[in-house]
Protein backbone atom coordinates (compact mmCIF):
# COMPACT_ATOMS: atom_id res chain seq x y z
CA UNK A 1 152.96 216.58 96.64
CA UNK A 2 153.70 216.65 93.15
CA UNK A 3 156.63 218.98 93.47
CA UNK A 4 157.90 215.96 95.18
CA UNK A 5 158.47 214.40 91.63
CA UNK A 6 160.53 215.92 89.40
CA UNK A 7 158.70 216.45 85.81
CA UNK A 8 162.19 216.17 83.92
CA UNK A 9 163.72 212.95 85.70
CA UNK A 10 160.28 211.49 84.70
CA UNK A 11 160.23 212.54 80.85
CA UNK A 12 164.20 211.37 81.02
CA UNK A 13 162.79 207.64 81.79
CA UNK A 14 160.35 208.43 79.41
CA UNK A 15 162.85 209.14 76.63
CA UNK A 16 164.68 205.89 76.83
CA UNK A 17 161.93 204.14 75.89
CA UNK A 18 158.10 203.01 76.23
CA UNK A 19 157.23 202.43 80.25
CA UNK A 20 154.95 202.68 82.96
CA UNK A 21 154.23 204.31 86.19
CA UNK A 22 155.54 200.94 87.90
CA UNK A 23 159.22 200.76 86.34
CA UNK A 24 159.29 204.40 86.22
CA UNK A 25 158.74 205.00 89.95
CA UNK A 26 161.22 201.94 90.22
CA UNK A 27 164.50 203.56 88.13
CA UNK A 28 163.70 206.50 90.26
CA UNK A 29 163.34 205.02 93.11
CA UNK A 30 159.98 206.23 94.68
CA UNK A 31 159.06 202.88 96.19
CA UNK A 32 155.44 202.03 95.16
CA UNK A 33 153.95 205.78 94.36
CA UNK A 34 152.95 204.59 91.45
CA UNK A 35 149.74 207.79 91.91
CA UNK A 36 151.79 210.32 92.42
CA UNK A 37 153.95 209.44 89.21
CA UNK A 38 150.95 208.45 86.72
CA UNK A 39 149.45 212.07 87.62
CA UNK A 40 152.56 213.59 86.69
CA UNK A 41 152.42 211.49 83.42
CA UNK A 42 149.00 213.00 83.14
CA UNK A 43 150.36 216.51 83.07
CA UNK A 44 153.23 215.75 80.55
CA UNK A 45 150.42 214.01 78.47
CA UNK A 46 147.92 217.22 78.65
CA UNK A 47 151.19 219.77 77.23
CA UNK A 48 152.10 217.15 74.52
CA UNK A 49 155.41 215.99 75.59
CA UNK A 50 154.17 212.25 75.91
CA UNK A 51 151.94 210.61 74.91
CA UNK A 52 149.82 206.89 76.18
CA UNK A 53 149.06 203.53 74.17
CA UNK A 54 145.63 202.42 74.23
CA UNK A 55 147.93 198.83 73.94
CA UNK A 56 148.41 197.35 78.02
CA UNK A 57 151.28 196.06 79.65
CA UNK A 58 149.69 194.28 83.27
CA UNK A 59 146.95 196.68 83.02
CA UNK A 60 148.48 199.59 82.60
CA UNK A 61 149.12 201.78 79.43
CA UNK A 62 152.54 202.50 77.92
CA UNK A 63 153.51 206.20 78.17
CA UNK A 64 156.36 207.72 75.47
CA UNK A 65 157.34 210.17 73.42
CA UNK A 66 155.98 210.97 69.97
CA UNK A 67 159.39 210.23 68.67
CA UNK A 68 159.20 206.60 69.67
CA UNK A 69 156.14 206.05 68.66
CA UNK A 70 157.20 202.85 66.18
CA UNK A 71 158.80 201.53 69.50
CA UNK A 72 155.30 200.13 70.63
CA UNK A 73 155.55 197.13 68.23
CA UNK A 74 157.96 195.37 70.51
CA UNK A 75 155.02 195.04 72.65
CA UNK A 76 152.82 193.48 69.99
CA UNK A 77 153.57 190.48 71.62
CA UNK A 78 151.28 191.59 74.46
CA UNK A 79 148.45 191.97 72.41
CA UNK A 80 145.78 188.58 72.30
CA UNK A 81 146.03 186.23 69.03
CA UNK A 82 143.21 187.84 67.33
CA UNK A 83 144.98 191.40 67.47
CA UNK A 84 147.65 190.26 66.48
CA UNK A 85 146.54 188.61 63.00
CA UNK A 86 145.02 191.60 62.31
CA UNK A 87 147.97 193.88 63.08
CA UNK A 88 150.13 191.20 60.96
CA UNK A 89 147.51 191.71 58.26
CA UNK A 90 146.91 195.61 58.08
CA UNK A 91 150.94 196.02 58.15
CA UNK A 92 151.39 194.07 55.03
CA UNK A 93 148.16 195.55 53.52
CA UNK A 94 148.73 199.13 54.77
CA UNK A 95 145.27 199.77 54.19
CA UNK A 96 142.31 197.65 54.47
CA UNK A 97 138.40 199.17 53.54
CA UNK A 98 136.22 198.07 56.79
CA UNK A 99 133.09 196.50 55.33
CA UNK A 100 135.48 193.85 53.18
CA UNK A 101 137.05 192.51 56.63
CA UNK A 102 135.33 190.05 58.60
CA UNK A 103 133.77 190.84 62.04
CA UNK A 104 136.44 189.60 63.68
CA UNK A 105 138.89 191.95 62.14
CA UNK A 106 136.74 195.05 62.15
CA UNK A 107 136.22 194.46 66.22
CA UNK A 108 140.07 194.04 66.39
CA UNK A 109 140.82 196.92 63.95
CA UNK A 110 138.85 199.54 66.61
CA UNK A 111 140.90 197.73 69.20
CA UNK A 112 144.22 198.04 67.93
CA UNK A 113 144.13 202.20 68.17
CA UNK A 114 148.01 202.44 68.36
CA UNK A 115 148.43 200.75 65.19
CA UNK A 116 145.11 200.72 63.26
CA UNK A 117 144.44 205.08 62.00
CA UNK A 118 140.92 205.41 60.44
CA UNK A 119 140.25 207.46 57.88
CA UNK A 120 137.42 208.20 55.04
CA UNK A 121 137.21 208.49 51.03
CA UNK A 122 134.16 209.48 48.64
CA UNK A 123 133.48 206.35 46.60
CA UNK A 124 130.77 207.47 44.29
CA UNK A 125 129.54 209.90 46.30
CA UNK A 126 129.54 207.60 49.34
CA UNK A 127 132.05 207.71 52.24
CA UNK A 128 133.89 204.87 52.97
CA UNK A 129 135.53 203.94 55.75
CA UNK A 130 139.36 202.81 55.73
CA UNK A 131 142.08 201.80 58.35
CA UNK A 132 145.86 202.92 57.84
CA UNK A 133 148.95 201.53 59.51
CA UNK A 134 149.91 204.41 62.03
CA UNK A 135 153.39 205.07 60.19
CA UNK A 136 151.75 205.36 56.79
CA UNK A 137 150.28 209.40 55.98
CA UNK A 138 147.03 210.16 55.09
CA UNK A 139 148.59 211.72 51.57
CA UNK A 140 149.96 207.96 50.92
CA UNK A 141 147.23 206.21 52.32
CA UNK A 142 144.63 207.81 50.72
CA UNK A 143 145.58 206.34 46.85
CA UNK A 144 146.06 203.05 48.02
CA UNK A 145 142.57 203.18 49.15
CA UNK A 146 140.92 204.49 46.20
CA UNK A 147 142.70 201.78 44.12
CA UNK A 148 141.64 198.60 46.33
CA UNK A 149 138.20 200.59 46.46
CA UNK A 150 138.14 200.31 42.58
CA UNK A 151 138.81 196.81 42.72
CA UNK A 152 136.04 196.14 45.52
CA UNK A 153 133.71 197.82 43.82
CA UNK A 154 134.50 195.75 40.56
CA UNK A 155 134.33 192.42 41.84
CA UNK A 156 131.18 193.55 43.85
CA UNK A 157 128.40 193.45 41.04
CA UNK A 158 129.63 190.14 40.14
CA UNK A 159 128.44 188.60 43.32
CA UNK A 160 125.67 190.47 43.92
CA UNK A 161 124.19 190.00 39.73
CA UNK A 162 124.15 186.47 40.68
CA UNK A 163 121.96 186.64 43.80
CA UNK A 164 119.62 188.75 42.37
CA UNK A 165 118.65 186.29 39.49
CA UNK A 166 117.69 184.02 42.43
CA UNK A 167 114.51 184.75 44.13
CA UNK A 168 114.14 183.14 48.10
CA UNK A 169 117.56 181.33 48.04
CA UNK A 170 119.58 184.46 48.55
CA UNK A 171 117.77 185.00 51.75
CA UNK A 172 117.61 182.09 53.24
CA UNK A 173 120.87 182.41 55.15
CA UNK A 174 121.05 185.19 57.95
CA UNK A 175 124.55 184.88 58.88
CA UNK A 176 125.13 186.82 55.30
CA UNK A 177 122.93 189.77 55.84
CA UNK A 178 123.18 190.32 59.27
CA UNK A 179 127.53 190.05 58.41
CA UNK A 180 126.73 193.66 56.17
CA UNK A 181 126.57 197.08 58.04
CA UNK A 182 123.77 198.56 59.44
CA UNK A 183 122.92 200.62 56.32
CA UNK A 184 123.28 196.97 53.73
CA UNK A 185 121.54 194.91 56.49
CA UNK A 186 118.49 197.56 56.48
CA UNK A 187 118.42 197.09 52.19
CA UNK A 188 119.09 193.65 52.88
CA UNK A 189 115.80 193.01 55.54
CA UNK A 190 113.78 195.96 52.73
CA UNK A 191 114.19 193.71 49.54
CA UNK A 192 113.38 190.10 51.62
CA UNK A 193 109.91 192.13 52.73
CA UNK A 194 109.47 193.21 48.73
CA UNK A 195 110.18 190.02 47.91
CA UNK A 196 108.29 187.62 50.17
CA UNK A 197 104.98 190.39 49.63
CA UNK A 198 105.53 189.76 45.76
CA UNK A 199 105.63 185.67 46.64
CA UNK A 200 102.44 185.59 48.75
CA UNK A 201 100.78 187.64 46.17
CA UNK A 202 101.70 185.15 43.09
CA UNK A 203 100.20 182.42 45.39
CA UNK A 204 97.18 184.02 45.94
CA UNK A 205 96.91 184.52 42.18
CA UNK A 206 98.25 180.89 41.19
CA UNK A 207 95.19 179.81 43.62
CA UNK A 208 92.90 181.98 42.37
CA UNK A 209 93.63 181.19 38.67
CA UNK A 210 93.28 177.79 38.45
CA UNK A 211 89.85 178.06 40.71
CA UNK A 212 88.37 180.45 37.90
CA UNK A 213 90.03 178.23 35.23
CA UNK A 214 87.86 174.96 36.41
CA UNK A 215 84.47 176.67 36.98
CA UNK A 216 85.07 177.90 33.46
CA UNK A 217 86.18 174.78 32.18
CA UNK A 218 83.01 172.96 33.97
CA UNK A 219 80.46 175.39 32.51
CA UNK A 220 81.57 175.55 29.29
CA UNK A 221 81.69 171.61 29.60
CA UNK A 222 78.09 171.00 30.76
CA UNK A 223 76.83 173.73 27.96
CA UNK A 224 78.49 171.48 25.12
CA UNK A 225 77.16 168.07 26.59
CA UNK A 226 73.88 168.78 28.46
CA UNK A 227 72.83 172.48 26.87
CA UNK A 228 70.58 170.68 24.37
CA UNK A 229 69.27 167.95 26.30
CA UNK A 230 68.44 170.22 29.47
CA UNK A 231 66.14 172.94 30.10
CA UNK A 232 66.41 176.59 32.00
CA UNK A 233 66.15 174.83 35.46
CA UNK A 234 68.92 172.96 34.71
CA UNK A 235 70.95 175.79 33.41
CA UNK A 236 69.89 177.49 36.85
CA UNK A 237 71.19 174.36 38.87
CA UNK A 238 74.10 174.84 37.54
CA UNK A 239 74.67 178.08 37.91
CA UNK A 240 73.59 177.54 41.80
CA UNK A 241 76.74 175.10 41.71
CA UNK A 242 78.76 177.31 40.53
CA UNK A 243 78.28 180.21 42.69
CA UNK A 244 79.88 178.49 45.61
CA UNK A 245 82.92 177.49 43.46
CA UNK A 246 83.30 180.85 42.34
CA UNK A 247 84.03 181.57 46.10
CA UNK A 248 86.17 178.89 46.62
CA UNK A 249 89.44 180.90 46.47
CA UNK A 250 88.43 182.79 49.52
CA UNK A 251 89.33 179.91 51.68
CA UNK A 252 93.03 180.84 51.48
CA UNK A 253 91.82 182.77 54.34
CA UNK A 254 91.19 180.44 56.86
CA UNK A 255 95.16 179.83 57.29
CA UNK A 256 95.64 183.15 58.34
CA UNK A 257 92.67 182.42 61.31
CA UNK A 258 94.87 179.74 62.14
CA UNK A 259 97.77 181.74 62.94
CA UNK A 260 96.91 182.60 66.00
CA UNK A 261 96.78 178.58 67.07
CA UNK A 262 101.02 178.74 67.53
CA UNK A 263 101.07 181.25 69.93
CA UNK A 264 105.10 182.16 71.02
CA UNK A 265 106.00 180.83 74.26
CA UNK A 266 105.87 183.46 77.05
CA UNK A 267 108.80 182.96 79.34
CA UNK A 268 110.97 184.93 81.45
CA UNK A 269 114.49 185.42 79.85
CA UNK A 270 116.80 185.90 82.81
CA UNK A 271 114.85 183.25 84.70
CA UNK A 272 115.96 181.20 81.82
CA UNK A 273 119.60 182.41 82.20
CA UNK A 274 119.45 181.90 85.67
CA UNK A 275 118.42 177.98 85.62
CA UNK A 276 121.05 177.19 82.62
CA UNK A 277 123.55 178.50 84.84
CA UNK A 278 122.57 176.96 88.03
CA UNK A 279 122.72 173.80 85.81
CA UNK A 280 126.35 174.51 84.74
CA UNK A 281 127.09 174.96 88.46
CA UNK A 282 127.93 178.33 88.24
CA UNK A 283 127.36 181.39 90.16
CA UNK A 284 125.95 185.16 88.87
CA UNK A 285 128.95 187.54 90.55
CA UNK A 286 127.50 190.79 88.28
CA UNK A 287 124.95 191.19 85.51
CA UNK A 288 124.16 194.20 83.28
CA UNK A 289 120.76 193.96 81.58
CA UNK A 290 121.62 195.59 77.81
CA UNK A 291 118.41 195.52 76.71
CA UNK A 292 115.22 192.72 77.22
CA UNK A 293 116.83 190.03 75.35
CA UNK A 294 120.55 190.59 76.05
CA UNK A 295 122.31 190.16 79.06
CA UNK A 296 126.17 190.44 80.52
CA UNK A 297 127.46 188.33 83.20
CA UNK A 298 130.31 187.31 85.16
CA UNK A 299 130.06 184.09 86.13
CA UNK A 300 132.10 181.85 88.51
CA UNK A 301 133.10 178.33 89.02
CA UNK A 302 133.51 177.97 92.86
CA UNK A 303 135.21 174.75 92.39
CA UNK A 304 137.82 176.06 90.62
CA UNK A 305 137.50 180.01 91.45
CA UNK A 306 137.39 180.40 87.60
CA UNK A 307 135.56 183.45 86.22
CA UNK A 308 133.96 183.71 82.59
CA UNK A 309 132.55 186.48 80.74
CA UNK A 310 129.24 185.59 79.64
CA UNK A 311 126.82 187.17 76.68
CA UNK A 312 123.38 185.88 76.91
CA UNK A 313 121.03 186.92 74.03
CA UNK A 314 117.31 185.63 72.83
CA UNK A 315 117.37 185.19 69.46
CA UNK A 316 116.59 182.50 67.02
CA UNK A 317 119.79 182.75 64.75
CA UNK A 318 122.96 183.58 66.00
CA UNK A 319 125.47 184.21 63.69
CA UNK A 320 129.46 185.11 63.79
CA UNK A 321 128.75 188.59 63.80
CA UNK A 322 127.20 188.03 67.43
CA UNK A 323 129.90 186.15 68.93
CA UNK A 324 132.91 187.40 67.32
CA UNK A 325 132.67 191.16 69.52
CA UNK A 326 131.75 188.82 72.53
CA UNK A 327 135.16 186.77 72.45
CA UNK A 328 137.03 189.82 71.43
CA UNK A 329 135.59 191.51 74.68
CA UNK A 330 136.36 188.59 76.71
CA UNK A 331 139.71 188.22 75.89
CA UNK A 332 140.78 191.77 76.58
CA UNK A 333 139.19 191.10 79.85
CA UNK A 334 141.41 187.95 79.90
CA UNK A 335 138.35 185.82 80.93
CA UNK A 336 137.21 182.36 78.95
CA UNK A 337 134.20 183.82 76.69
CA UNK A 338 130.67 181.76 77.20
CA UNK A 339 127.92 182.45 74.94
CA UNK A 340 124.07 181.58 75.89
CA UNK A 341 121.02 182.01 73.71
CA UNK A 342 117.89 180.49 73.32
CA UNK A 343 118.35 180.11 69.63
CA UNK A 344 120.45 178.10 67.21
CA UNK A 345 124.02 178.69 65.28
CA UNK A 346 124.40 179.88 61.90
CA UNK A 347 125.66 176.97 59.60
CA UNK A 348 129.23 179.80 59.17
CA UNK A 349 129.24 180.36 62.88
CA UNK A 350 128.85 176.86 63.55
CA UNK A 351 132.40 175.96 61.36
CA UNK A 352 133.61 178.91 62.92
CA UNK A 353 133.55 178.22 66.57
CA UNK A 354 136.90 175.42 66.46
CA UNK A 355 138.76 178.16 64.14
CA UNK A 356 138.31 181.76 64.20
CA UNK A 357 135.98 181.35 67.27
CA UNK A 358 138.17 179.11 69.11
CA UNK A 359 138.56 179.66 72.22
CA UNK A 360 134.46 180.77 72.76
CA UNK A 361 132.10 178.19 74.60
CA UNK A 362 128.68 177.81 73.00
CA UNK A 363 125.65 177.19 75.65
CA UNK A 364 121.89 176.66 73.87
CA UNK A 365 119.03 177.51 76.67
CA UNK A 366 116.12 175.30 76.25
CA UNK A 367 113.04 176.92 76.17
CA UNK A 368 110.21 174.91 77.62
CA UNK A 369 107.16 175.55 76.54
């Protein structure tokens, strides 16, 4: 069958530009064997002579030569909004370090293959991640990155003195740690342990202090006013009082027996996805259970035969970093994104959701308890 289709006539359509199976079978007039030409494309691919853009046109991929590979920005237009900042942004930049974007442009920078190159430099013994624009070589991308590492790296000690004078504010908000990577979130989550253990350990002490302080203080005020006047039963009667005082910061303890009183409220997480939805008068077409608390859907609107793309997670602060790969995921499946969770916004997520987020519907579950 293939010898049906000429390899050459195809790589000639090929050479006048970026295209696809559909307008190539079209200029050669093979009707709608659209198969038969995309495995020949395949072939051409596999020796080198062409090759395919992870960017879509319809659905389908743009095949061309190596030569024209610059020729894929007149498609950019085809890309979603969010792409398209960031391509806008890494062309003027021509290199950009990963961990100093925001979610949102990270996601889109592993999106944007055909324009977006990664590539890695030792920063103090540390790789680092970087993206290149695809027409920029590693030899001239590489110095560009080690100079806007520098300057990271310098401003970077200024922020991060300041939190460190602090003690509990600079963990109080999630939406910062949980926007580092994996290896800064995991220091992050270490020193808020160290540093909550050293807290509850000063308390204990500040209780304990004071407690020693005023049996002290109460002896040594009874010997000055009543030592003369009294006798050794009275010294021993106070003694006996101040035995059980002594104890006294022991009771700290009976908080932690009280713990157990707020037990967490034992409930069914995909029932609780399933209700919410039946509330919003939509339908479950597909589900794929991610793990216990995380969920994807496809939902539809029967009324309007709309389908949405749907993340549902349980978790008790949700911040950009959560819903920015959702929306990015839902637009390339050119569905409106809806977000579910049984817990609340980040204060940054929450001002981001009519901006950056636009275009992402946020759902709270209630759980009842």
């Amino acid at each position: 069958m293939l010898q049906n289709i000429p390899k050459d006539k195809i790589l000639e359509v090929v050479k006048q530009g970026p295209t696809f199976p559909a307008k190539v079978a079209k200029q050669l007039g093979a009707g709608g064997d659209t198969v038969l030409i995309g495995a020949v494309l395949s072939t051409l691919i596999s020796t080198g002579d062409v090759k395919v853009s992870s960017l879509k046109i319809g659905g389908s991929p743009l095949y061309y030569i190596p030569e024209h590979e610059s020729k894929l920005e007149d498609y950019v237009d085809h890309l979603n909004e969010k792409d398209r900042k960031t391509f806008k942004l890494l062309k003027e930049a021509k290199v950009l370090q990963d961990s100093a974007q925001d979610p949102l442009a990270r996601v889109s920078l592993r999106t944007i293959k055909d324009f977006a190159k990664p590539f890695e430099i030792s920063v103090q013994g540390q790789k680092v991640l970087f993206w290149r624009f695809y027409n920029l070589s590693l030899d001239d991308a590489e110095p560009l990155a080690k100079a806007a590492a520098k300057k990271i790296s310098a401003e970077q000690p200024k922020q991060e003195s300041k939190p460190e004078l602090k003690s509990e504010p600079k963990f109080e908000s999630k939406s910062e740690s949980e926007s580092f990577t994996a290896t800064e979130h995991k220091a992050m989550t270490d020193g808020r342990v160290a540093v909550e253990a050293h807290a509850e350990v000063q308390e204990i002490l500040e209780e304990h202090k004071p407690a020693k302080q005023t049996v002290e203080e109460e002896l040594l005020k009874h010997e000055h006013t009543h030592e003369p006047k009294h006798t050794h039963i009275d010294h021993e009667r106070h003694e006996k009082a101040a035995k059980p005082k002594v104890h006294q910061p022991k009771t700290p303890k009976t908080p932690k027996e009280s713990k157990p009183k707020i037990p967490k409220a034992e409930y069914n997480f995909f029932e609780l996805i399933l209700n919410h939805v039946a509330s919003m008068k939509l339908d479950v077409i597909s589900k794929e259970k991610i793990k216990k608390s995380e969920y994807d859907l496809i939902l539809k609107n029967h009324d309007t035969n709309e389908y949405f793309y749907c993340k549902a997670k349980d978790k008790s602060s949700v911040s950009e970093s959560d819903l920015a790969p959702a929306l990015i995921f839902a637009q390339h499946k050119r569905m409106p994104c809806l977000f579910m969770t049984t817990g609340e916004l980040t204060k940054k997520a929450e001002s981001m959701l009519g901006k950056e987020l636009s275009g992402l519907k946020f759902e709270h579950i209630p759980v009842n308890q």
